[in-house]
PDB file of N, CA and C in Angstrom:
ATOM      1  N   UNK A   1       0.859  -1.182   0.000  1.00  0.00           N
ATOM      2  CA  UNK A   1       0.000   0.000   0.000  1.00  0.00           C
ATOM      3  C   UNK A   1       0.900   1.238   0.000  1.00  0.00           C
ATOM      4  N   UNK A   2       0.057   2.033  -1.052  1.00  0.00           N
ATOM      5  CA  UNK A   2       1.447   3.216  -1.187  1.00  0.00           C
ATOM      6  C   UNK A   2       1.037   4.373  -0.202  1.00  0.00           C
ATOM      7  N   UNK A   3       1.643   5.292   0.567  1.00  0.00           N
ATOM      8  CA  UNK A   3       1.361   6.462   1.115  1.00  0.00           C
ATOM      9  C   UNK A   3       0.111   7.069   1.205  1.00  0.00           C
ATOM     10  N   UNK A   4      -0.508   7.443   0.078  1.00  0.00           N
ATOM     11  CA  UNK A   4      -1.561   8.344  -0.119  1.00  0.00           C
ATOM     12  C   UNK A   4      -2.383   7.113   0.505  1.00  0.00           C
ATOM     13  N   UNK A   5      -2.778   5.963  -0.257  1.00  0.00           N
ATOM     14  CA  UNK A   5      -3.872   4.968   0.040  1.00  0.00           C
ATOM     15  C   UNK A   5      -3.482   4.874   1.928  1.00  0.00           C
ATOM     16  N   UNK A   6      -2.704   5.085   2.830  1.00  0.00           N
ATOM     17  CA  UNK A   6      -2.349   4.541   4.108  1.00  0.00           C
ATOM     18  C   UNK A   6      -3.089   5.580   4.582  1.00  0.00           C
ATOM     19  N   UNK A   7      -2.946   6.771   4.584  1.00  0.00           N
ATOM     20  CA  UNK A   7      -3.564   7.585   4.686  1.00  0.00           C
ATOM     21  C   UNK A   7      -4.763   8.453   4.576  1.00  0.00           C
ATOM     22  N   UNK A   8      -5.493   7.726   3.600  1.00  0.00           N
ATOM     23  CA  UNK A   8      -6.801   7.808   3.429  1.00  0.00           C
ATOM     24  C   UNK A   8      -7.565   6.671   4.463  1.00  0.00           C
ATOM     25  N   UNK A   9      -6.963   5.644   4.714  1.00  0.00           N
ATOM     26  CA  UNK A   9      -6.985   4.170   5.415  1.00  0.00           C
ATOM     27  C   UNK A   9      -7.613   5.146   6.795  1.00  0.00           C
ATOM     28  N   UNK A  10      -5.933   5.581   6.826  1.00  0.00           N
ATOM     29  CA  UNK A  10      -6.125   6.291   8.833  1.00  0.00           C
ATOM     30  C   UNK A  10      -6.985   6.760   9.300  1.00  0.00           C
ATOM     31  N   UNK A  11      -7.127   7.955   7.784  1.00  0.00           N
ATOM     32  CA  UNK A  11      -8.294   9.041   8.184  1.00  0.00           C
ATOM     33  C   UNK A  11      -9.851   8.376   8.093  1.00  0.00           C
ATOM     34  N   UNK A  12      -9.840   7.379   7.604  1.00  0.00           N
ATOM     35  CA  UNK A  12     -11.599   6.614   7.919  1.00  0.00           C
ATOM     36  C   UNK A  12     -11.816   5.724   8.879  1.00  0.00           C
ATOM     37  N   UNK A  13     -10.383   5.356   9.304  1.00  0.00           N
ATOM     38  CA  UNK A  13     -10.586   4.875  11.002  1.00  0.00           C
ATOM     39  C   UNK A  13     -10.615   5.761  12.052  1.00  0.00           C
ATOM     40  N   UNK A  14      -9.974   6.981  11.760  1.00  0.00           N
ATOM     41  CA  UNK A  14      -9.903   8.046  12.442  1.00  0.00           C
ATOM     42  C   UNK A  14     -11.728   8.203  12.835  1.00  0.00           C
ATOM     43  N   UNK A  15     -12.137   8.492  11.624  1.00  0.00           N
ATOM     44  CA  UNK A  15     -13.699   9.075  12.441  1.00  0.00           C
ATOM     45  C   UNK A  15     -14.583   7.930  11.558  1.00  0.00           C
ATOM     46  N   UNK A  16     -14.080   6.556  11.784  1.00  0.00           N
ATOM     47  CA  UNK A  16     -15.319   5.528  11.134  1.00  0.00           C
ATOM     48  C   UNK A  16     -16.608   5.964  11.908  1.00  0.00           C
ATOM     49  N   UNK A  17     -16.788   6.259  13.088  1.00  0.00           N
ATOM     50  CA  UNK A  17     -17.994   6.462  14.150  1.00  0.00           C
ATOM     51  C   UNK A  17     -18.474   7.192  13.143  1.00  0.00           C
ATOM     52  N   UNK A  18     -18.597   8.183  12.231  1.00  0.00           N
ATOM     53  CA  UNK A  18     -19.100   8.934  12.215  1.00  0.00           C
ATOM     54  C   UNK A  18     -19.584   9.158  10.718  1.00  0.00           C
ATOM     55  N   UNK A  19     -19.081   7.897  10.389  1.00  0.00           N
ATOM     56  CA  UNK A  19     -19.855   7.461   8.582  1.00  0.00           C
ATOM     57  C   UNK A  19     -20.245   5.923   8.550  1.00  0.00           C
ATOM     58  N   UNK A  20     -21.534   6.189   7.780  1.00  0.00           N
ATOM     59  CA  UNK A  20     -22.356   4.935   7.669  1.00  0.00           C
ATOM     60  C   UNK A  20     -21.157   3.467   7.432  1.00  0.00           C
ATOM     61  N   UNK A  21     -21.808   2.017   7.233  1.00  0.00           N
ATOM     62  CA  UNK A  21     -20.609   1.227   7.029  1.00  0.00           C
ATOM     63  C   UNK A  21     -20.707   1.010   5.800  1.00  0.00           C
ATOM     64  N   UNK A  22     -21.790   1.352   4.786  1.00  0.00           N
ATOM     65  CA  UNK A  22     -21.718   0.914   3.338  1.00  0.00           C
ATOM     66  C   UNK A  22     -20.537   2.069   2.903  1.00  0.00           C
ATOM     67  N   UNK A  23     -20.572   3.439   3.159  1.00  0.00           N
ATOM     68  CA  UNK A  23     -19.353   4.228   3.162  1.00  0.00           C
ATOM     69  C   UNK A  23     -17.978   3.475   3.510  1.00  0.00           C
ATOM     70  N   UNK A  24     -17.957   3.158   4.508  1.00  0.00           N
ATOM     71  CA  UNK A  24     -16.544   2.402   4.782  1.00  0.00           C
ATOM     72  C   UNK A  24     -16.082   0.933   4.204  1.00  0.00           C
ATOM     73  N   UNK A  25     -17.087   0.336   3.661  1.00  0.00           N
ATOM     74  CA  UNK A  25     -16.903  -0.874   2.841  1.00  0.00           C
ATOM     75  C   UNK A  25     -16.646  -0.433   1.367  1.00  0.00           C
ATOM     76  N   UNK A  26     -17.185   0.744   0.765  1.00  0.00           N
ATOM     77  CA  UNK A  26     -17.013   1.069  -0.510  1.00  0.00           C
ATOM     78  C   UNK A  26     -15.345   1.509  -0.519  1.00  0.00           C
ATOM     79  N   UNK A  27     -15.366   2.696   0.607  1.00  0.00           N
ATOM     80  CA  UNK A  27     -13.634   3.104   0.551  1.00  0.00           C
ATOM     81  C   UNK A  27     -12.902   2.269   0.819  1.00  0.00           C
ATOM     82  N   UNK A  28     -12.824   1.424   1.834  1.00  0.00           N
ATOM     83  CA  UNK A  28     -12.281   0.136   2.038  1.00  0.00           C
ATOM     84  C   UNK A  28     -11.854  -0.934   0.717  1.00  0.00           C
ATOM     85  N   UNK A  29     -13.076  -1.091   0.210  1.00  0.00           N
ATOM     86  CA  UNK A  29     -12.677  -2.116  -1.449  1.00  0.00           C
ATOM     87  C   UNK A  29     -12.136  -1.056  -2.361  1.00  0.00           C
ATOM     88  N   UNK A  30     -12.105  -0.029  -2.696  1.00  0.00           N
ATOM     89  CA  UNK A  30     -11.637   0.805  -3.671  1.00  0.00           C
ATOM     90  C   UNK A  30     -10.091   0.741  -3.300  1.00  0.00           C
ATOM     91  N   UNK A  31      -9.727   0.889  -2.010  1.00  0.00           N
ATOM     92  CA  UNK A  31      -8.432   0.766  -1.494  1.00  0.00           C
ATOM     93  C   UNK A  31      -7.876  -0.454  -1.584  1.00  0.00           C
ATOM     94  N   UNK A  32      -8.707  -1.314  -1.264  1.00  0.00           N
ATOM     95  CA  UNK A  32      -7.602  -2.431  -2.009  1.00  0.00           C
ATOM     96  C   UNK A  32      -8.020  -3.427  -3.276  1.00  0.00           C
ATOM     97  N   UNK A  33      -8.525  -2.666  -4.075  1.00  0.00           N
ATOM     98  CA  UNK A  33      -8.307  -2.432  -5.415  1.00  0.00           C
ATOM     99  C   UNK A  33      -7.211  -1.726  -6.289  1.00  0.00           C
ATOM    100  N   UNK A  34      -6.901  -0.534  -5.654  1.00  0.00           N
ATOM    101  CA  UNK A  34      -5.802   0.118  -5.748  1.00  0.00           C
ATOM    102  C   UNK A  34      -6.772   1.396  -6.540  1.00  0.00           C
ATOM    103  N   UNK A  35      -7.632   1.869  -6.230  1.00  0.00           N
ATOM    104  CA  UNK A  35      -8.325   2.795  -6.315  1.00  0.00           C
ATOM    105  C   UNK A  35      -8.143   3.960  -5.662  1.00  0.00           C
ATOM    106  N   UNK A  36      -7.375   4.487  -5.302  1.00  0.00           N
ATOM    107  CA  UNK A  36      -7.004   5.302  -4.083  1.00  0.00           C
ATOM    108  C   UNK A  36      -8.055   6.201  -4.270  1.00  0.00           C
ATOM    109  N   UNK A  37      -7.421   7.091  -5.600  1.00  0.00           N
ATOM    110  CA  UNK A  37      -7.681   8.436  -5.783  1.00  0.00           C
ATOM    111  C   UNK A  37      -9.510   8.352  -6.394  1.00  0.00           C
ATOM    112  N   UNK A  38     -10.265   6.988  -6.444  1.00  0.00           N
ATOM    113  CA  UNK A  38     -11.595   7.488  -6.470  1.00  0.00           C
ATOM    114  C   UNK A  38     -12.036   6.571  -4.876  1.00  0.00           C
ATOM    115  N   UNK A  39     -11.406   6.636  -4.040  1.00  0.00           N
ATOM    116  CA  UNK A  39     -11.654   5.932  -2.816  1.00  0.00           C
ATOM    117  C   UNK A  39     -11.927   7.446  -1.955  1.00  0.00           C
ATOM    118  N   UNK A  40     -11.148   8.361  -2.642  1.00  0.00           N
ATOM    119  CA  UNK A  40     -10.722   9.798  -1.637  1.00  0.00           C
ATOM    120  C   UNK A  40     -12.010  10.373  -2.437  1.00  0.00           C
ATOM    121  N   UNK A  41     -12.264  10.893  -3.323  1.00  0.00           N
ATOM    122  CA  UNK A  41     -13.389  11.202  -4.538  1.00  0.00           C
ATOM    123  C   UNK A  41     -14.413  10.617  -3.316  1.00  0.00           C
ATOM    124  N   UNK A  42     -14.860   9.474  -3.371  1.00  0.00           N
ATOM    125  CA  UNK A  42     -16.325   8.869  -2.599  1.00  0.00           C
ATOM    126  C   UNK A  42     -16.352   9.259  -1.361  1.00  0.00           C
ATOM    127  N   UNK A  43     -15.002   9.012  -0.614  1.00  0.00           N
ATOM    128  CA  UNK A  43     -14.987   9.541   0.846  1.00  0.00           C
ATOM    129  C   UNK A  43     -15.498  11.062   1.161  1.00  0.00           C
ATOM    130  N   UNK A  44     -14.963  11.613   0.020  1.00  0.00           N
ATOM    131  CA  UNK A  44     -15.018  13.344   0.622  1.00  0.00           C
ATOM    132  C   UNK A  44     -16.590  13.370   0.290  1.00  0.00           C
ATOM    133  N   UNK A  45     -17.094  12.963  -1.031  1.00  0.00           N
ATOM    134  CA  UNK A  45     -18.426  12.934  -1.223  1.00  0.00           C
ATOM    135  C   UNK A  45     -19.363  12.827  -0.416  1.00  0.00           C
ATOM    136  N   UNK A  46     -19.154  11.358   0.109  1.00  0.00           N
ATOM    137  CA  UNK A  46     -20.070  11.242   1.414  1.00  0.00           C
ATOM    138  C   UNK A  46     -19.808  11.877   2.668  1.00  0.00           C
ATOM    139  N   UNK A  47     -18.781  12.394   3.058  1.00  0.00           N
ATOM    140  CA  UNK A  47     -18.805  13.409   3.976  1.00  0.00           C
ATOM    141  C   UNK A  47     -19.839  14.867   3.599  1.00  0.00           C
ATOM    142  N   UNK A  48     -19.101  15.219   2.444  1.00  0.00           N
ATOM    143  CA  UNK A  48     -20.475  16.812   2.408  1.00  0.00           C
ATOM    144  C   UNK A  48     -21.151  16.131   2.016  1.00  0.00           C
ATOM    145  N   UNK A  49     -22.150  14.922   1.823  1.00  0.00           N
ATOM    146  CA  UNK A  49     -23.795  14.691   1.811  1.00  0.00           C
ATOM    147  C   UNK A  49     -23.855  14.631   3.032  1.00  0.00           C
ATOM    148  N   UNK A  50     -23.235  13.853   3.838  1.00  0.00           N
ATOM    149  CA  UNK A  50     -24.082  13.893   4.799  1.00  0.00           C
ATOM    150  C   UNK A  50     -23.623  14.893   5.961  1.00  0.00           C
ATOM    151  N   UNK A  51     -22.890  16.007   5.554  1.00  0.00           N
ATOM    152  CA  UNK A  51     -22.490  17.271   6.190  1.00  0.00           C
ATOM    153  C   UNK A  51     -21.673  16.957   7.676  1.00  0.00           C
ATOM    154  N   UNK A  52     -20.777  16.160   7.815  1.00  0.00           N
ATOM    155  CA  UNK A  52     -20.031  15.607   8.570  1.00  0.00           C
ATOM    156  C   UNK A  52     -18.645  16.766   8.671  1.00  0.00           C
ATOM    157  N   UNK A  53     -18.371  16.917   9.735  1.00  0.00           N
ATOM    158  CA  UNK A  53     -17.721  17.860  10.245  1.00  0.00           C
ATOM    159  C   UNK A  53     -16.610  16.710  10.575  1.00  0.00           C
ATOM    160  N   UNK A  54     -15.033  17.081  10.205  1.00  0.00           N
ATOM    161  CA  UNK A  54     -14.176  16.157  10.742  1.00  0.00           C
ATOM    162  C   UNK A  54     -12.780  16.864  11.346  1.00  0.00           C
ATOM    163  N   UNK A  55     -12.348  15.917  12.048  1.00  0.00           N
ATOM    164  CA  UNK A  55     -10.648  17.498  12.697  1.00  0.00           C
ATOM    165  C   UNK A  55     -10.206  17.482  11.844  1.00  0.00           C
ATOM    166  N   UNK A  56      -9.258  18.409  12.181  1.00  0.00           N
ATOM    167  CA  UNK A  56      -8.440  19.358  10.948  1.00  0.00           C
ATOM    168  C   UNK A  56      -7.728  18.428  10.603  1.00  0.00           C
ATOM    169  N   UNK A  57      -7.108  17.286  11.668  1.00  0.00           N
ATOM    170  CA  UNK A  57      -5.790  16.835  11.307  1.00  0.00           C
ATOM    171  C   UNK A  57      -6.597  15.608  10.454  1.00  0.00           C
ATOM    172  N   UNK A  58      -8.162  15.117   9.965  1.00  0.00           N
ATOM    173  CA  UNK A  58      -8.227  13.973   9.048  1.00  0.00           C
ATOM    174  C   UNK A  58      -8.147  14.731   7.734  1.00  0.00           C
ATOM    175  N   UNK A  59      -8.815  16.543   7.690  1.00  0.00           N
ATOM    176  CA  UNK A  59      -8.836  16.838   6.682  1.00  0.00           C
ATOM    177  C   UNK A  59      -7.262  17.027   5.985  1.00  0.00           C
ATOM    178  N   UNK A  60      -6.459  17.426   6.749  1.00  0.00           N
ATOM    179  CA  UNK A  60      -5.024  17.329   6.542  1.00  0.00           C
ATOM    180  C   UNK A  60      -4.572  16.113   5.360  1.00  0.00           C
ATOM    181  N   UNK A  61      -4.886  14.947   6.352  1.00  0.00           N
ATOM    182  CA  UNK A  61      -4.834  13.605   6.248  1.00  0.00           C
ATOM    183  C   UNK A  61      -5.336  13.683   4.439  1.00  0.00           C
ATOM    184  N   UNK A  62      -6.418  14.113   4.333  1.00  0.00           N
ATOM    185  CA  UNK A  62      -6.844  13.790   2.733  1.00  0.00           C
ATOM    186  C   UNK A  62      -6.238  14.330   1.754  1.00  0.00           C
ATOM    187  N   UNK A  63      -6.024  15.864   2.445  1.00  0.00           N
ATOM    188  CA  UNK A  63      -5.538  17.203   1.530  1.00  0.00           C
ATOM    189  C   UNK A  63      -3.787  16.460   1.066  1.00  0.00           C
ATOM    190  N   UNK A  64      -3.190  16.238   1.768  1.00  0.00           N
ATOM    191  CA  UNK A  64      -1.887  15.094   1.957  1.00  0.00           C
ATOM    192  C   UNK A  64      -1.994  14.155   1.071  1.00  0.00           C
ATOM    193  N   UNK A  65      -2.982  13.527   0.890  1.00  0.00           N
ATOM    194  CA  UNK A  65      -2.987  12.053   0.169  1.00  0.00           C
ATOM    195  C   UNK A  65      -3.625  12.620  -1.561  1.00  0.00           C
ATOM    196  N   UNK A  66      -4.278  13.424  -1.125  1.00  0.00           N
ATOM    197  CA  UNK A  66      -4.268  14.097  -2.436  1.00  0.00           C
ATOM    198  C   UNK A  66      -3.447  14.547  -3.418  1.00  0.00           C
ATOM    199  N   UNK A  67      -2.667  15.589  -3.047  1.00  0.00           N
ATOM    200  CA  UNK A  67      -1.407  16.430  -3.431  1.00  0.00           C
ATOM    201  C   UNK A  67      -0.267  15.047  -3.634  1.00  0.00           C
ATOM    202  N   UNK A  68      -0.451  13.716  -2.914  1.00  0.00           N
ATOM    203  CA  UNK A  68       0.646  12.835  -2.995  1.00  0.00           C
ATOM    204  C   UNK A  68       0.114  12.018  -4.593  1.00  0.00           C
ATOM    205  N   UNK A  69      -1.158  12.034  -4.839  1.00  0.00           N
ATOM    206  CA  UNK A  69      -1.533  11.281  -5.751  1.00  0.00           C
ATOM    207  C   UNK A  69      -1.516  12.534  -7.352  1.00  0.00           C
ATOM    208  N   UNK A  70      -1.412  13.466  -6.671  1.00  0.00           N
ATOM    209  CA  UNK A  70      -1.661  14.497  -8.173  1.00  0.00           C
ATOM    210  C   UNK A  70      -2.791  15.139  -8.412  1.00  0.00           C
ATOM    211  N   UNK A  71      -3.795  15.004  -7.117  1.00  0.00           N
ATOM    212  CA  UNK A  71      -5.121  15.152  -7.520  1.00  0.00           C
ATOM    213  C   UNK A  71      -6.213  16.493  -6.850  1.00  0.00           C
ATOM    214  N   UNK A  72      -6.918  17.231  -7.911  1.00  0.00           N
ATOM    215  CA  UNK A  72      -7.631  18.564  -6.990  1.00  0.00           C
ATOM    216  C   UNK A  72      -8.867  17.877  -6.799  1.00  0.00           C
ATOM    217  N   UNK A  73      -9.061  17.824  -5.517  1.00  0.00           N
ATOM    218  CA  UNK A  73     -10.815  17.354  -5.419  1.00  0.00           C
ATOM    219  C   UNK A  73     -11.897  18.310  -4.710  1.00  0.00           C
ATOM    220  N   UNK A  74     -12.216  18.489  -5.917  1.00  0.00           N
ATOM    221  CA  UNK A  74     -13.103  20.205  -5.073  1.00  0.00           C
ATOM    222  C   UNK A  74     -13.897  19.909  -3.950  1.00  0.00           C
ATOM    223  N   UNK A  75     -14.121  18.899  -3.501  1.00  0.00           N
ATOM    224  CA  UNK A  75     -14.919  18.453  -2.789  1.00  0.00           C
ATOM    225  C   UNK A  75     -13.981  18.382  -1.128  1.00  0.00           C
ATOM    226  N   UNK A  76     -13.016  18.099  -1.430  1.00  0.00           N
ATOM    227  CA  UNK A  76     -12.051  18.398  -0.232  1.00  0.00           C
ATOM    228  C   UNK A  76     -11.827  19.330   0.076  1.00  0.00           C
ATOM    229  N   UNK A  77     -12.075  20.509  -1.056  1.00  0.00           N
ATOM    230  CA  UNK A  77     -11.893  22.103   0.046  1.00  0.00           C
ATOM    231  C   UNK A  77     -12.963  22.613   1.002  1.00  0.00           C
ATOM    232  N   UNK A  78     -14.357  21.624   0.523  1.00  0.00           N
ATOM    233  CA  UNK A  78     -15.411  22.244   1.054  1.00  0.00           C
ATOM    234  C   UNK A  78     -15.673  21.254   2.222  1.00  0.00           C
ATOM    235  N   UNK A  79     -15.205  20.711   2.950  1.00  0.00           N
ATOM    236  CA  UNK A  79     -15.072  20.051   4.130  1.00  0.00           C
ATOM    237  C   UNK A  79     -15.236  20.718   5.385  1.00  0.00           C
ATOM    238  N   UNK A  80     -15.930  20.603   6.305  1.00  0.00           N
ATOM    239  CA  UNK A  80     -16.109  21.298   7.754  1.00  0.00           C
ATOM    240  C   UNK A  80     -15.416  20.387   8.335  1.00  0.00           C
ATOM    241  N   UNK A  81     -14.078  21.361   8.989  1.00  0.00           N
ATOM    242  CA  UNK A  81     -13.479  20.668   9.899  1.00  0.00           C
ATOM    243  C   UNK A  81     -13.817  21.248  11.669  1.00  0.00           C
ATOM    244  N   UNK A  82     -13.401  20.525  12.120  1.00  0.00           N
ATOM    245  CA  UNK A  82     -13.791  21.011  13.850  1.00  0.00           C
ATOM    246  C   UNK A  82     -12.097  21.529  14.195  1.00  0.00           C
TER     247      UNK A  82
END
């Protein structure tokens, strides 16, 4: 598992409490598929649907795994962090 994917990993154990489990089974198989960068795409998605507020340091965590993969996900800027 390369960097970015470990890190997307952390940050959905970080606040699993706080997303459904069909969310965490989808990011979960995309990740080890080797899907990273539409694993981060679905994750951030289902965070602003369901308007989930997360700490700074998971949004970090994505913004990180992003920039490591090459990727702008508009959906990661619009994130409420606590």
């Amino acid at each position: 598992m390369d960097d970015a994917e470990e890190m997307i990993d952390e940050a959905l154990e970080e606040i699993s409490d706080c997303v459904d489990e069909s969310t965490k089974a989808i990011v979960k198989e995309l990740l080890a598929c080797g899907e990273a960068g539409v694993a981060l795409e679905v994750f951030c998605s289902q965070l602003l649907e369901f308007d989930i507020a997360i700490p700074s340091r998971v949004k970090e965590l994505l913004e990180v795994a992003a920039r490591k993969m090459g990727l702008e996900i508009e959906e990661l800027r619009s994130l409420k962090s606590t």
